[in-house]
C-alpha atoms as a PDB file:
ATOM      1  CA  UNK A   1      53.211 126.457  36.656  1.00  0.00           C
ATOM      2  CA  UNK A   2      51.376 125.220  33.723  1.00  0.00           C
ATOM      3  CA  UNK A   3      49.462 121.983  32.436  1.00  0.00           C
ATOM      4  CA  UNK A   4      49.521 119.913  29.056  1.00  0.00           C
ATOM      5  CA  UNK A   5      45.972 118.454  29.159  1.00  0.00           C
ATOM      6  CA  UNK A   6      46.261 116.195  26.072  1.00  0.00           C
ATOM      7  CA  UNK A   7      50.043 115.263  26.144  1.00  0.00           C
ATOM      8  CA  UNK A   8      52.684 113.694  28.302  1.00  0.00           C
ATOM      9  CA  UNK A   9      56.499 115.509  28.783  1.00  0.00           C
ATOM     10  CA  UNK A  10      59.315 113.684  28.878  1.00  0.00           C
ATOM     11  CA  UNK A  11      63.087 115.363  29.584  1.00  0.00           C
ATOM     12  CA  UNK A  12      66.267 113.790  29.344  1.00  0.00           C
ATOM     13  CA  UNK A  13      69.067 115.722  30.612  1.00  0.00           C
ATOM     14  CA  UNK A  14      71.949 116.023  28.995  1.00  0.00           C
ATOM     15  CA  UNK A  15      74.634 118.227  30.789  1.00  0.00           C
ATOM     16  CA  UNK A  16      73.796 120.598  33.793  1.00  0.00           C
ATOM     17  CA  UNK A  17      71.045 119.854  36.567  1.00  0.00           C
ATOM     18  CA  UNK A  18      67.618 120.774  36.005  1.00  0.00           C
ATOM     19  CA  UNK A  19      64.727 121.586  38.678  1.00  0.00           C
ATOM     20  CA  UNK A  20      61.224 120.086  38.054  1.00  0.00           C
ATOM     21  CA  UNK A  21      58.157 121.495  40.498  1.00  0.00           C
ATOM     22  CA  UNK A  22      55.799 118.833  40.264  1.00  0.00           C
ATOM     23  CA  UNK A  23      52.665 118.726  42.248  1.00  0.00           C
ATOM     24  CA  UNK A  24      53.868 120.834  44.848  1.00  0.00           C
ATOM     25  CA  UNK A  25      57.139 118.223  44.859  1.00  0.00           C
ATOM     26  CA  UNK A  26      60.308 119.456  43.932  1.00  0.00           C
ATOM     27  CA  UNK A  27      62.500 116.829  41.689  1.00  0.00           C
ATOM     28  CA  UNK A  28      66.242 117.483  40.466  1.00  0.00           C
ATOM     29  CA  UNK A  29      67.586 115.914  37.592  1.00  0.00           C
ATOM     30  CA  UNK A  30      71.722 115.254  36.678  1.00  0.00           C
ATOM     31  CA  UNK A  31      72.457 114.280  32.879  1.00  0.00           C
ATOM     32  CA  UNK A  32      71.932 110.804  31.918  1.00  0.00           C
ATOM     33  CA  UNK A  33      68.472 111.153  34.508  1.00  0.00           C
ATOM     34  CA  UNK A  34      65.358 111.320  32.832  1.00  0.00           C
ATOM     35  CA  UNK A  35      61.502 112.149  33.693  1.00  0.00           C
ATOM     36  CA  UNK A  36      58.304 111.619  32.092  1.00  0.00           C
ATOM     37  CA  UNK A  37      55.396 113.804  33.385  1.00  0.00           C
ATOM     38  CA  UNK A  38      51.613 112.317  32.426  1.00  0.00           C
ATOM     39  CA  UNK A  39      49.142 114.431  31.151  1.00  0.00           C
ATOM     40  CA  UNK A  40      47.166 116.897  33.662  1.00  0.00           C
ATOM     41  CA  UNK A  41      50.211 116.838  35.861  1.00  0.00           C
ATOM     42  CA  UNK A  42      50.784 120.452  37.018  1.00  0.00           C
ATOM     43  CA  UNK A  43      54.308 121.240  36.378  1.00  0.00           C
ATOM     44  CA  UNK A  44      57.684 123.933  35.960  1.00  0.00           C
ATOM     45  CA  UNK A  45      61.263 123.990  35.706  1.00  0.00           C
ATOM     46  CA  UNK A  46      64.193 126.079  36.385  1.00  0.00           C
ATOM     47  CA  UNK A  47      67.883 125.568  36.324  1.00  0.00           C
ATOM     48  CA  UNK A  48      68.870 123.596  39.218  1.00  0.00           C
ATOM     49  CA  UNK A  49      72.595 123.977  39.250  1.00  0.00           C
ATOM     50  CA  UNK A  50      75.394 127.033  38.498  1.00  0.00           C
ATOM     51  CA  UNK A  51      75.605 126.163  35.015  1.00  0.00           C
ATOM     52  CA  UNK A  52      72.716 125.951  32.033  1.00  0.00           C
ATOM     53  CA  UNK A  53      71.434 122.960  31.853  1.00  0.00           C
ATOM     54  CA  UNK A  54      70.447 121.151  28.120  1.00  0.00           C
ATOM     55  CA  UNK A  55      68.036 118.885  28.058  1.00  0.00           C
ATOM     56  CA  UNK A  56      66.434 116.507  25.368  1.00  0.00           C
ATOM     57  CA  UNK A  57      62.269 117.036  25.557  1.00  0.00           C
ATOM     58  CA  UNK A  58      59.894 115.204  24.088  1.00  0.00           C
ATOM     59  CA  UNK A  59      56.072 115.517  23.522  1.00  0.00           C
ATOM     60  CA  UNK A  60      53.838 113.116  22.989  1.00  0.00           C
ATOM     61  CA  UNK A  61      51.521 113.465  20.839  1.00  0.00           C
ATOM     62  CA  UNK A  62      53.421 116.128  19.422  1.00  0.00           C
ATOM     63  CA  UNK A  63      50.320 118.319  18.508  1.00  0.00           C
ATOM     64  CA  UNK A  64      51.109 121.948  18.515  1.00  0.00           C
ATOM     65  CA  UNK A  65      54.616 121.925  19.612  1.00  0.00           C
ATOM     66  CA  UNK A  66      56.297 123.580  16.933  1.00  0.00           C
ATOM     67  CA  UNK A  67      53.578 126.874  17.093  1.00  0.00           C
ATOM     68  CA  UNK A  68      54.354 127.400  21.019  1.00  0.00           C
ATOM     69  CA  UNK A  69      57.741 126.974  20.679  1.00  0.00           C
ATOM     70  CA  UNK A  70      58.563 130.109  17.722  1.00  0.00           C
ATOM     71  CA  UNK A  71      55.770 131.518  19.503  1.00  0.00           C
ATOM     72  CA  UNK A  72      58.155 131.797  23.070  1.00  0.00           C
ATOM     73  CA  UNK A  73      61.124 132.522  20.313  1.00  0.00           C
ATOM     74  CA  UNK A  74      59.750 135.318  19.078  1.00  0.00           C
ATOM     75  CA  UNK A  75      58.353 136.712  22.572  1.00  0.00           C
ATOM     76  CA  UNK A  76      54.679 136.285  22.095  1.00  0.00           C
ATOM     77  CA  UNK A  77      53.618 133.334  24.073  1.00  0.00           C
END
């Protein structure tokens, strides 16, 4: 589980089913679905369905994005 304090999350799925834990709540998405979580909301996901799921994210504000993400690429976050 995990927290963006100063940003909101938004997913769009686009093939494949994706699991959101939010709050305790569970929430599965199909493609063409979409979700926005607010800042501060306590969140996960995991792939839903038998298949991998792809999904269109989006940050905003954008901030330090692009430093977690080849940081989780390269193994070190």
């Amino acid at each position: 589980m995990y927290i963006h304090p100063l940003q909101e999350e938004s997913f769009e799925i686009l093939g494949g089913k994706l699991g959101l834990l939010v709050n305790g709540g569970k929430i599965e998405l199909r493609p063409g679905e979409s979700y926005v979580l607010l800042r501060n909301t306590i969140h996960t996901f995991y792939n839903a369905g038998d298949t991998p799921f792809t999904t269109r994210t989006v940050f905003r504000p954008f901030l330090h994005m692009d430093w977690l993400t080849s940081e989780m690429i390269l193994g070190k976050a």
